[in-house]
C-alpha atoms as a PDB file:
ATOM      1  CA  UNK A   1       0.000   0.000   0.000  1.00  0.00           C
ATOM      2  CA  UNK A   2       2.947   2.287   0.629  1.00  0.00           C
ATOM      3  CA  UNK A   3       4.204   2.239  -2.328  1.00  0.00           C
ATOM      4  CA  UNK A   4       0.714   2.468  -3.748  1.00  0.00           C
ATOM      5  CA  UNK A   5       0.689   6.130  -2.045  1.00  0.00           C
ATOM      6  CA  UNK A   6       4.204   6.936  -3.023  1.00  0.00           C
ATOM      7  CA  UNK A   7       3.071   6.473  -6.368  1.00  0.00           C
ATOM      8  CA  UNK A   8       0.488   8.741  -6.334  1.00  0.00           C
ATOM      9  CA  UNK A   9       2.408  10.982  -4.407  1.00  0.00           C
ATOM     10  CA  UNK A  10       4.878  10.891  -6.999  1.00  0.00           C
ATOM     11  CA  UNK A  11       2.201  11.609  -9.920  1.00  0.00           C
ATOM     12  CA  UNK A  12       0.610  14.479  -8.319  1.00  0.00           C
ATOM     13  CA  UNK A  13       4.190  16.095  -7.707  1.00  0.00           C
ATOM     14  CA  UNK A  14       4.302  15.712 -11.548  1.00  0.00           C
ATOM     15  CA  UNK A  15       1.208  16.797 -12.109  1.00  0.00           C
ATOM     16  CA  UNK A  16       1.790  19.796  -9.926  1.00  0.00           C
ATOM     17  CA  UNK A  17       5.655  20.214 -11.530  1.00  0.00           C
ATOM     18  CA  UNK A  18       3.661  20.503 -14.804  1.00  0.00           C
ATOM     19  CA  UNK A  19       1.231  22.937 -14.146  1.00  0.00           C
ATOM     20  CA  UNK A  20       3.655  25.244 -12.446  1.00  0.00           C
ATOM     21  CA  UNK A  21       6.033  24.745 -16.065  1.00  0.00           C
ATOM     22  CA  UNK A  22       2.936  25.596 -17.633  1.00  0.00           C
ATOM     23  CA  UNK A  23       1.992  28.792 -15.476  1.00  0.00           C
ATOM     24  CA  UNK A  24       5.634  30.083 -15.329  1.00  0.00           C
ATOM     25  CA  UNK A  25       5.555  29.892 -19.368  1.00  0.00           C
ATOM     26  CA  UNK A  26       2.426  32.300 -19.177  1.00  0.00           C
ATOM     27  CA  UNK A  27       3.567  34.751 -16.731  1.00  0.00           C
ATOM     28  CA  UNK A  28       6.698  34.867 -18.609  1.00  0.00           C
ATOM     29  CA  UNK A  29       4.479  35.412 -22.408  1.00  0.00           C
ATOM     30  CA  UNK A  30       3.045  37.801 -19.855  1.00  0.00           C
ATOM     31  CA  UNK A  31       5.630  39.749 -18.970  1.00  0.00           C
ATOM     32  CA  UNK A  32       6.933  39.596 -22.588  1.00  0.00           C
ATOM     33  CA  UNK A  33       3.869  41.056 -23.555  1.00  0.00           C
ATOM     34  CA  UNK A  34       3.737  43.788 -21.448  1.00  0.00           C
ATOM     35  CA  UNK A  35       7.285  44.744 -21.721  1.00  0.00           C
ATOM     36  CA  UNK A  36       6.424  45.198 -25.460  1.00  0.00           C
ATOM     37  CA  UNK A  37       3.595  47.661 -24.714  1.00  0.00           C
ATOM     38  CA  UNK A  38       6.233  49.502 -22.472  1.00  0.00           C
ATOM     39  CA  UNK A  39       7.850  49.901 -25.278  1.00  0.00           C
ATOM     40  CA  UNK A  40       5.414  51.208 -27.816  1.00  0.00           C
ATOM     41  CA  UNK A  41       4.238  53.089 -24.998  1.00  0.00           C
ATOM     42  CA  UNK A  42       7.557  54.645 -24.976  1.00  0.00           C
ATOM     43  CA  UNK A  43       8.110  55.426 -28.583  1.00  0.00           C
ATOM     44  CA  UNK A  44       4.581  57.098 -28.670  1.00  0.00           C
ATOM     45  CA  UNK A  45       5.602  59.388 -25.748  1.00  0.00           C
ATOM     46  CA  UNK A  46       9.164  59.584 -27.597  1.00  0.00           C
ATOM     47  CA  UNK A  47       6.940  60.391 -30.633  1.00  0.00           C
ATOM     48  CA  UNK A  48       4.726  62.654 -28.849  1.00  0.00           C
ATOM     49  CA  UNK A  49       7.865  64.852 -27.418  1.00  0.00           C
ATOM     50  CA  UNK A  50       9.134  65.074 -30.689  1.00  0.00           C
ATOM     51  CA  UNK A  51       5.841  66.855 -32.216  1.00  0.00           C
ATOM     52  CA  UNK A  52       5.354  68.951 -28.995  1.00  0.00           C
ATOM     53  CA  UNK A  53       9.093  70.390 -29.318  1.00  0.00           C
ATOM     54  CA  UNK A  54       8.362  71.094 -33.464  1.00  0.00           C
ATOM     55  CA  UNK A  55       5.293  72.710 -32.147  1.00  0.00           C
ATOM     56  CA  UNK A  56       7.295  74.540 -29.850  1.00  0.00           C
ATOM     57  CA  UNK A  57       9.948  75.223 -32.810  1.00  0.00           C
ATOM     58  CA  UNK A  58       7.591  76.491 -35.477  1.00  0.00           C
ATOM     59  CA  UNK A  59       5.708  79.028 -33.045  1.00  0.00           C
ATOM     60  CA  UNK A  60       9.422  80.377 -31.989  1.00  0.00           C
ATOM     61  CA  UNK A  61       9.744  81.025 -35.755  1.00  0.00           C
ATOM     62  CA  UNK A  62       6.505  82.138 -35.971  1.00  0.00           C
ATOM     63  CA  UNK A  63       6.999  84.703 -33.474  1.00  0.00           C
ATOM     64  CA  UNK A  64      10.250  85.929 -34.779  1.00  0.00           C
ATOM     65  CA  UNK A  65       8.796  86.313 -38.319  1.00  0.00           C
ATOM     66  CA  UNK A  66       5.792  88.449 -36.504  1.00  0.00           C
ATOM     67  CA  UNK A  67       8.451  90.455 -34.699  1.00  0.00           C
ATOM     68  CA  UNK A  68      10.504  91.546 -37.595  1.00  0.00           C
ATOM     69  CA  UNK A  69       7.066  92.562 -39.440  1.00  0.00           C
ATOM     70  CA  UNK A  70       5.981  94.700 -36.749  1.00  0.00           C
ATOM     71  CA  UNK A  71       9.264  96.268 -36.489  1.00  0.00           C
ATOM     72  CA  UNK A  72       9.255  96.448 -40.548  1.00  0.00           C
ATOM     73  CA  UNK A  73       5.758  98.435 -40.089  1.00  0.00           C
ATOM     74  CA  UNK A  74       6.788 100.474 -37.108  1.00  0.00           C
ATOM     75  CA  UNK A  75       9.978 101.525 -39.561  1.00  0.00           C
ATOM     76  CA  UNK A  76       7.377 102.542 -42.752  1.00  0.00           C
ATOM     77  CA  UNK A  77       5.299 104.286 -40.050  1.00  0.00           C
ATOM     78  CA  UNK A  78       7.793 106.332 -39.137  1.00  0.00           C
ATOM     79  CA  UNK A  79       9.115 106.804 -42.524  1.00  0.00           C
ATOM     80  CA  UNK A  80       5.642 107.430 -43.451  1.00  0.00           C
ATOM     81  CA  UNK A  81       5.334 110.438 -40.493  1.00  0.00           C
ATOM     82  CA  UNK A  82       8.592 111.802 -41.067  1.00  0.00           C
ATOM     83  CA  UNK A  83       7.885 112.708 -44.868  1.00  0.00           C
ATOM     84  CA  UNK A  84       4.788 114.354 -43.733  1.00  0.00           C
ATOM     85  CA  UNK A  85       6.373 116.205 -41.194  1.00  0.00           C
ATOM     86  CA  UNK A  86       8.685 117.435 -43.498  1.00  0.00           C
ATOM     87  CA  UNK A  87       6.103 118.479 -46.218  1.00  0.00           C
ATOM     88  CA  UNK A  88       4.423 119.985 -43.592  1.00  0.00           C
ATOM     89  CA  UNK A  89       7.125 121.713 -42.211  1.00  0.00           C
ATOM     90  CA  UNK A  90       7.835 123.081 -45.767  1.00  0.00           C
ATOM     91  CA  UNK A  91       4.764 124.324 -46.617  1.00  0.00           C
ATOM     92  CA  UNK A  92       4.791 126.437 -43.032  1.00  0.00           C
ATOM     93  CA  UNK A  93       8.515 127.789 -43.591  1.00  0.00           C
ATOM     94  CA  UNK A  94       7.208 128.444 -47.248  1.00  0.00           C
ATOM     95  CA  UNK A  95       4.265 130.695 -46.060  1.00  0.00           C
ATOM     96  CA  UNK A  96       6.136 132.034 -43.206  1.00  0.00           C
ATOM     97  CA  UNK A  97       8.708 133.007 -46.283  1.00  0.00           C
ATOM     98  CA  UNK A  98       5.920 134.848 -47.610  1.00  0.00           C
ATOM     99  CA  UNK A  99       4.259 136.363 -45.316  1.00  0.00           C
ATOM    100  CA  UNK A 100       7.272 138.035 -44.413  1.00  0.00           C
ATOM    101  CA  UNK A 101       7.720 138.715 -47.389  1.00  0.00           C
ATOM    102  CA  UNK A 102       4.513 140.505 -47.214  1.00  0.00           C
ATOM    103  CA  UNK A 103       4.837 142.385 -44.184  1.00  0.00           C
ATOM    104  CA  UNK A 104       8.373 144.033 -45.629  1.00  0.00           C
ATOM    105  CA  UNK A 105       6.688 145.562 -48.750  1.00  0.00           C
ATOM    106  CA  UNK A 106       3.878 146.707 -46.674  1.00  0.00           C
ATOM    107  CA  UNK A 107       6.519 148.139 -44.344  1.00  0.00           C
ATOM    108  CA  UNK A 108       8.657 149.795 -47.465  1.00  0.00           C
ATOM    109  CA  UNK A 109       5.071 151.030 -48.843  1.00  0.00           C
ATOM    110  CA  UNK A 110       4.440 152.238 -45.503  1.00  0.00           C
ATOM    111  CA  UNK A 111       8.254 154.307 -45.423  1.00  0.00           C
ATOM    112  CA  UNK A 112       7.216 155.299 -48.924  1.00  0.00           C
ATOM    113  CA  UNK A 113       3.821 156.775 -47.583  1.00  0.00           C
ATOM    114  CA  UNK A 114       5.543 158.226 -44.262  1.00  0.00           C
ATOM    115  CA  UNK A 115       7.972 159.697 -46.592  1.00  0.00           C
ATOM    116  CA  UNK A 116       5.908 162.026 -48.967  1.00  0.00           C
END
């Protein structure tokens, strides 16, 4: 009888020898899987990083290219104001040209008229 229950002892440590073979060949597909998600879950991220710091690029560029415009417009504006100024300024030293102008023949008429 002993060696009735040694037998069967023996066959259920096999059996038992075979289903922890079997369950250490999942977990270790399991692991395998899920170190292959970490991985494409890393390479999206890595993915990810790279289109947030083109983003990041583009609007740097983007904001230079706006600078330089407004400074190109602020430059015409002034251009713009400075010719004016000038044209005005012209046209007020030309009438100021002529008014004294003016004011010395009325003065000579008046000598002329003070003088008869």
């Amino acid at each position: 009888m002993n060696s009735k229950i040694a037998l069967a002892a023996a066959l259920a440590a096999l059996a038992l020898a075979g289903c922890s073979k079997k369950e250490s060949q999942e977990l270790k597909q399991d692991a395998a899987a899920l170190a292959a998600e970490a991985g494409q879950t890393a390479e999206q991220a890595a993915e990810a990083a790279g289109t947030a710091a083109a983003a990041a690029g583009a609007a740097v560029v983007e904001t230079g290219v706006a600078a330089v415009e407004g400074v190109e417009a602020a430059a015409e504006g002034t251009a713009a104001a400075a010719e004016e100024a000038a044209g005005v300024a012209e046209g007020a030293a030309s009438e100021a040209v002529e008014a004294t102008g003016e004011a010395v023949e009325k003065a000579g008429e008046a000598m002329q008229e003070a003088a008869k």
